[in-house]
Protein backbone atom coordinates (compact mmCIF):
# COMPACT_ATOMS: atom_id res chain seq x y z
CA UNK A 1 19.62 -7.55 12.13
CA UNK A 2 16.49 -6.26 13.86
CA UNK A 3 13.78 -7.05 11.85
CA UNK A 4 12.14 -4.24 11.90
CA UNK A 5 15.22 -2.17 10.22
CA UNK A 6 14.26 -1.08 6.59
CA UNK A 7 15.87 -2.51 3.21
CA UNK A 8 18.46 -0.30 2.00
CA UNK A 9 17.57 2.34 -0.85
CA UNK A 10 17.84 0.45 -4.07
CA UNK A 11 21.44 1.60 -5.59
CA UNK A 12 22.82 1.53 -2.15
CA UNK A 13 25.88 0.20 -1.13
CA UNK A 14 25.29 -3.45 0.20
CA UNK A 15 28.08 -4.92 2.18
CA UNK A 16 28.19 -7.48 -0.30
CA UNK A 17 29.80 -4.83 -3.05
CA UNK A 18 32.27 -3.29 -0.36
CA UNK A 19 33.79 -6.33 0.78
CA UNK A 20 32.58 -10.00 -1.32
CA UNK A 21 31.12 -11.13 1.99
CA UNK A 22 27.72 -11.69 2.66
CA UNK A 23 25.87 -13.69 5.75
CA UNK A 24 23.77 -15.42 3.42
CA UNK A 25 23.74 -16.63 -0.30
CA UNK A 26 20.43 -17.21 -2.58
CA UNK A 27 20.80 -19.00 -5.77
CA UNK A 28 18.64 -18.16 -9.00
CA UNK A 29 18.12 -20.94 -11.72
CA UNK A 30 15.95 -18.68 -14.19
CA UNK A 31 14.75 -19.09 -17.27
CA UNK A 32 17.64 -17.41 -19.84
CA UNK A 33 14.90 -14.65 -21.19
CA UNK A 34 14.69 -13.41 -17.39
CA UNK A 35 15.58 -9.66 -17.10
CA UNK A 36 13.60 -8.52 -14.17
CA UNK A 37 13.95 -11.24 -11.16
CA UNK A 38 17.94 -10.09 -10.28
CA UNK A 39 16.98 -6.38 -9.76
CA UNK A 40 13.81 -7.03 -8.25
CA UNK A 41 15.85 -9.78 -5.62
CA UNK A 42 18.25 -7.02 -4.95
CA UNK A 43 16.46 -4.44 -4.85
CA UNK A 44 14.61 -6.27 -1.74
CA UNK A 45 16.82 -8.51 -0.57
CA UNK A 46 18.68 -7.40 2.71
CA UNK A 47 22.03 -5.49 1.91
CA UNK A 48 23.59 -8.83 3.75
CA UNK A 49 22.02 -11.30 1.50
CA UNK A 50 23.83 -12.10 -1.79
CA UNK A 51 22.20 -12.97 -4.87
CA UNK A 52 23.90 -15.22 -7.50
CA UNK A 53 21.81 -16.51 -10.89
CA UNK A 54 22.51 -19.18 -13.51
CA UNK A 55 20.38 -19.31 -16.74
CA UNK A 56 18.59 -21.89 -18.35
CA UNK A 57 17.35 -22.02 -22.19
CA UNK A 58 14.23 -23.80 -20.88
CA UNK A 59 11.08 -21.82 -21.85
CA UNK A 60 9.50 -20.66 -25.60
CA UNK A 61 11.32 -22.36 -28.24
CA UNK A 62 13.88 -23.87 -25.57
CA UNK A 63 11.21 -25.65 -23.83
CA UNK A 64 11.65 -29.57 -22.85
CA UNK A 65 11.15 -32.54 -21.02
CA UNK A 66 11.47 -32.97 -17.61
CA UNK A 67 14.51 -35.63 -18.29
CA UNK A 68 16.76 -33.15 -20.07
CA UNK A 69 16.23 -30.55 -18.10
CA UNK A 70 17.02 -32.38 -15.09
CA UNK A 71 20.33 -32.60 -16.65
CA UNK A 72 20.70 -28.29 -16.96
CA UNK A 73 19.59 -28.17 -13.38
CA UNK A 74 21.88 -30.43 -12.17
CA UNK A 75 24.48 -28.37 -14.14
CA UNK A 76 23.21 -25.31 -12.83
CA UNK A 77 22.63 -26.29 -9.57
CA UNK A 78 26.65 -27.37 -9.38
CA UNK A 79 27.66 -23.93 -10.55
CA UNK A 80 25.52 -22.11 -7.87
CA UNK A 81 27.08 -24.66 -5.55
CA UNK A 82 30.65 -23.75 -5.91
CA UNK A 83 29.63 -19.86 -5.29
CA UNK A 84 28.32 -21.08 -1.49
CA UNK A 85 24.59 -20.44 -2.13
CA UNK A 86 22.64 -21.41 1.44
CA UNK A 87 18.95 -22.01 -0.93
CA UNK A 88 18.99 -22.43 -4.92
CA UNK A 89 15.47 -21.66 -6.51
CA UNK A 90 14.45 -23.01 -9.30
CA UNK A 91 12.77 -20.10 -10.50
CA UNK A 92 10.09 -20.31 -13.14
CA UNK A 93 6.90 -20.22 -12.02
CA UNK A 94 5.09 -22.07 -15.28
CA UNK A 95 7.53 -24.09 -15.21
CA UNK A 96 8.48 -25.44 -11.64
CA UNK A 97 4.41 -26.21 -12.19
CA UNK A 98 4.27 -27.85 -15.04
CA UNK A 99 5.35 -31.31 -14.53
CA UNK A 100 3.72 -31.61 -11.54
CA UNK A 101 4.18 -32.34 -8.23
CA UNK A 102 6.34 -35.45 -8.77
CA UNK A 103 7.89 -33.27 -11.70
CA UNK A 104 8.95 -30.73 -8.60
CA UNK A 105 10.15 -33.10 -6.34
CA UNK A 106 12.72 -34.85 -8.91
CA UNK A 107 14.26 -30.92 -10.18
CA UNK A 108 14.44 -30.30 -6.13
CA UNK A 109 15.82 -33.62 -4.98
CA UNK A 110 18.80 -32.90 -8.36
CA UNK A 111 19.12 -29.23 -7.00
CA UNK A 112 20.11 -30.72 -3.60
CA UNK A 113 22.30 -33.60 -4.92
CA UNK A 114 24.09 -31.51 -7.62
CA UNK A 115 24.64 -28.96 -4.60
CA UNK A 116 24.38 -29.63 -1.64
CA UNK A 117 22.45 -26.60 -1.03
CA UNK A 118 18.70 -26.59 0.15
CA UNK A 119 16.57 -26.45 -2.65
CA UNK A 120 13.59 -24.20 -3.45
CA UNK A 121 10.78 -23.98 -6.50
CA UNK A 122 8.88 -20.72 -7.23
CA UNK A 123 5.89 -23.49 -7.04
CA UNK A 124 6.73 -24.49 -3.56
CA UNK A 125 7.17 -20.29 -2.11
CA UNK A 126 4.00 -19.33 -3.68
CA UNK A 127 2.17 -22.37 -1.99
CA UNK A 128 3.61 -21.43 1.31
CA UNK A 129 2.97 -17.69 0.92
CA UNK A 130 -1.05 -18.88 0.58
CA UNK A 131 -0.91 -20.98 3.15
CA UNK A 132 0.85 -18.13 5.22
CA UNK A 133 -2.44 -15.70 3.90
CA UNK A 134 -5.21 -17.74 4.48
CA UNK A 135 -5.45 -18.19 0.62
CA UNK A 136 -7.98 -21.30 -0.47
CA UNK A 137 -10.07 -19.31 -3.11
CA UNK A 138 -8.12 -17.62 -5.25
CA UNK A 139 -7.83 -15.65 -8.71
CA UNK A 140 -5.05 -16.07 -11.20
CA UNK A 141 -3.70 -13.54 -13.41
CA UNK A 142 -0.78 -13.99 -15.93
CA UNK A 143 1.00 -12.99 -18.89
CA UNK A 144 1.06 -16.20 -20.31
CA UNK A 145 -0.77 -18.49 -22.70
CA UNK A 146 -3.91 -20.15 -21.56
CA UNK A 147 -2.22 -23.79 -21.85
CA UNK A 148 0.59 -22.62 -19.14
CA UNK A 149 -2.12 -20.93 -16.89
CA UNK A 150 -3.93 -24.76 -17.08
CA UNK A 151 -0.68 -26.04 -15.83
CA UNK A 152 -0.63 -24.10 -12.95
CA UNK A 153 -4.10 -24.55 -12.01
CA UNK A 154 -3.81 -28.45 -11.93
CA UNK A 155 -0.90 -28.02 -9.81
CA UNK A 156 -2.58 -25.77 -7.34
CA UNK A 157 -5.82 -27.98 -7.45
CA UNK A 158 -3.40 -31.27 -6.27
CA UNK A 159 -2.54 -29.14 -3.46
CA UNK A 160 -6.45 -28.68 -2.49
CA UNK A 161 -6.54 -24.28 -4.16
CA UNK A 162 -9.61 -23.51 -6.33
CA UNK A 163 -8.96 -21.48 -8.68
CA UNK A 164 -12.09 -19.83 -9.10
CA UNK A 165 -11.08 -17.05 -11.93
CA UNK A 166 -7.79 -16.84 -14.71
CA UNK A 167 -6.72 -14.44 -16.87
CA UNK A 168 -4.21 -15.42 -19.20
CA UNK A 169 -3.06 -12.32 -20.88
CA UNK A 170 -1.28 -14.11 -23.62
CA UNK A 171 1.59 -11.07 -24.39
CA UNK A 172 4.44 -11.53 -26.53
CA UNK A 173 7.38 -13.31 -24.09
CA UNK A 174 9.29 -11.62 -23.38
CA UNK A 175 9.83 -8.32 -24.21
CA UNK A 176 5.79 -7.61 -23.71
CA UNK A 177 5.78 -9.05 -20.65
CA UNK A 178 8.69 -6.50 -19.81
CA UNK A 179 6.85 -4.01 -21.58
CA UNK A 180 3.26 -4.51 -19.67
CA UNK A 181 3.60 -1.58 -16.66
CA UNK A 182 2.35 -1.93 -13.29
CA UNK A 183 -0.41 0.53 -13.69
CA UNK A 184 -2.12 -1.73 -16.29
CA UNK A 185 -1.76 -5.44 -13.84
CA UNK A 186 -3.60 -2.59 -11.25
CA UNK A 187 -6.44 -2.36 -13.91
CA UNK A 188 -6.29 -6.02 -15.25
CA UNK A 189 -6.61 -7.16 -11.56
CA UNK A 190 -9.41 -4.80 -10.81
CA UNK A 191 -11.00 -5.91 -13.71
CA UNK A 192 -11.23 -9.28 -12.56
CA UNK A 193 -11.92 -8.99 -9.35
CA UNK A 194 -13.99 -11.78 -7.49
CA UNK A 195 -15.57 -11.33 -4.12
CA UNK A 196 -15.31 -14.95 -3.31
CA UNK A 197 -11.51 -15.15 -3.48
CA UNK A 198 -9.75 -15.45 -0.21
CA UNK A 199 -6.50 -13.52 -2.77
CA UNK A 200 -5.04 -12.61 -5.80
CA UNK A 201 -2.22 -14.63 -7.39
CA UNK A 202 -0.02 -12.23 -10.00
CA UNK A 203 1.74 -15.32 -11.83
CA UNK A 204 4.98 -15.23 -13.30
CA UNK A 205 8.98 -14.00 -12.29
CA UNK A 206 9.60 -11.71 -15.37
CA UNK A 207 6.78 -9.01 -14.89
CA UNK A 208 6.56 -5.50 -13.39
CA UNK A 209 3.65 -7.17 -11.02
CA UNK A 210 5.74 -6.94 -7.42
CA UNK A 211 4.84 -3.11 -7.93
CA UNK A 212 1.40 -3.30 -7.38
CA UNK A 213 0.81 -5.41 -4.53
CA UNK A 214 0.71 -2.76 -1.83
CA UNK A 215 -1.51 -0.97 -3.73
CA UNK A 216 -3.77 -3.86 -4.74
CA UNK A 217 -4.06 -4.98 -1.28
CA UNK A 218 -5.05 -1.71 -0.09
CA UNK A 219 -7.87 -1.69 -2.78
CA UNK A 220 -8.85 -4.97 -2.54
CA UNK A 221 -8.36 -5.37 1.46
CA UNK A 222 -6.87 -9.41 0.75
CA UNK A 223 -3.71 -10.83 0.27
CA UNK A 224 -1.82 -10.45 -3.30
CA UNK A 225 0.63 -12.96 -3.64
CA UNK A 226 3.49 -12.72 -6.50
CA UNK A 227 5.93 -15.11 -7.68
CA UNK A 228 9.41 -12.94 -6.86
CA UNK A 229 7.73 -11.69 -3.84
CA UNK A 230 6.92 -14.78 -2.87
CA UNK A 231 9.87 -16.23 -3.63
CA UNK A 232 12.00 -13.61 -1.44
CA UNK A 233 10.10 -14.56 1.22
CA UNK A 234 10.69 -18.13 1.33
CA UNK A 235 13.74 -17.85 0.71
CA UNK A 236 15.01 -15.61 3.31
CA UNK A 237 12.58 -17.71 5.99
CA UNK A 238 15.14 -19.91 4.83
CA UNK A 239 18.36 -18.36 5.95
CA UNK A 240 16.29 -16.00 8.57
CA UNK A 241 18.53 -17.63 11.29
CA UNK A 242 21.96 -16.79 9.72
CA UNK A 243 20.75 -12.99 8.88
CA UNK A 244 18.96 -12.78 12.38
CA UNK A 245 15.19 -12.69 11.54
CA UNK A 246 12.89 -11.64 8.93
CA UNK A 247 13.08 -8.10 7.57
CA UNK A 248 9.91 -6.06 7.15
CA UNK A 249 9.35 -5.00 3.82
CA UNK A 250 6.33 -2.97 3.55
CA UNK A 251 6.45 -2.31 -0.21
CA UNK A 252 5.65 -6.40 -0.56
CA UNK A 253 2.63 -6.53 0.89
CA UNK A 254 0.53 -8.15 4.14
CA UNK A 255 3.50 -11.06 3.36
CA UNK A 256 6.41 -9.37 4.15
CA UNK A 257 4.78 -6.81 6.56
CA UNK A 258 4.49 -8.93 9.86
């Protein structure tokens, strides 16, 4: 693939409809309210690159403790397995935060056991796609409560980020967070704009938020970093050598634009 062809028209025939082959697999492990990662990974995933999911009851009223749900992962992680996935993401951003760094490590270390497959956290892409923008300084926006925003923060922190401005918008999971339309994260993030941030963080993998970050960036004239975006992009860095290079995807920002 040259990497500077363009993704396929969303609704487009991928090669891995026409014939059940693909040059690459990515694994989803997503929370089991999740409506909007699969479409957004497909829609800008290469034609090439297969997605395959496996839900969790792990957030809201399903939430637990790390222990248990080290046993769904490892159950989920199997499945994903047997369907040939090159990199399964645990994908919850509040989540794959949540217990930590140590917390991270043991659901990535089952995800590899259970698999065989590398393994991947929504926690560990978005830290890479900072590090990849020059973010140190940054501003957090999220649906969520304020509790799961404090979660994140602490993780970030550990890893040396100041968060130097939240918003936690506290809407109703998860149909509101389906509900809340790109348009009004544009005005949100506006709102809360900081001069001192080095970026903007849009937190969370079941939003309408990957459709603003061109536009944000263009505004704002610094990196906007969002949990499916970011997680995209680490994961295809991840099987960049099987699908011959990274694709240029203009629509996700400074990230995917190089």
């Amino acid at each position: 693939m040259n990497i500077a062809t363009p993704i396929a028209a969303a609704g487009s025939l991928t090669l891995e409809d026409s014939t059940g082959y693909a040059r690459a697999r990515i694994g989803l492990i997503i929370p089991s309210s999740n409506r909007l990662s699969e479409p957004q990974f497909r829609r800008f995933l290469p034609p090439d690159v297969a997605v395959h999911t496996t839900r969790l009851r792990m957030t809201g009223q399903h939430a637990k403790p790390l222990e248990p749900l080290l046993a769904d992962v490892a159950a989920a992680a199997g499945a994903l397995g047997d369907a040939k996935c090159d990199v399964i993401v645990f994908h919850c951003t509040a989540n794959s935060m949540e217990h930590g760094l140590a917390g991270e490590r043991r659901i990535l270390d089952t995800i590899i056991e259970a698999s065989g497959a590398a393994a991947l956290s929504t926690a560990q892409a978005v830290v890479e796609a900072f590090r990849a923008s020059g973010i140190r300084k940054l501003v957090m926006i999220s649906p969520y409560v304020q509790s799961h925003n404090d979660h994140e923060k602490d993780y970030l922190s550990a890893l040396g980020f100041d968060t130097i401005h939240d918003v936690a918008m506290n809407l109703p999971p998860s149909d509101g967070y389906l509900a809340f339309a790109p348009s009004k994260w544009i005005d949100v993030a506006r709102a809360n704009a900081r001069d001192a941030a080095d970026g903007y963080f849009l937190s969370c993998t079941n939003t309408t938020q990957i459709d603003t970050i061109a536009a944000l960036e263009r505004g704002f004239r610094k990196p906007v970093i969002n949990s499916n975006q970011a997680t995209i992009w680490a994961a295809l860095k991840r099987v960049a050598e099987k699908i011959g290079g990274m694709p240029v995807v203009p629509e996700l920002g400074g990230l995917m634009a190089r």
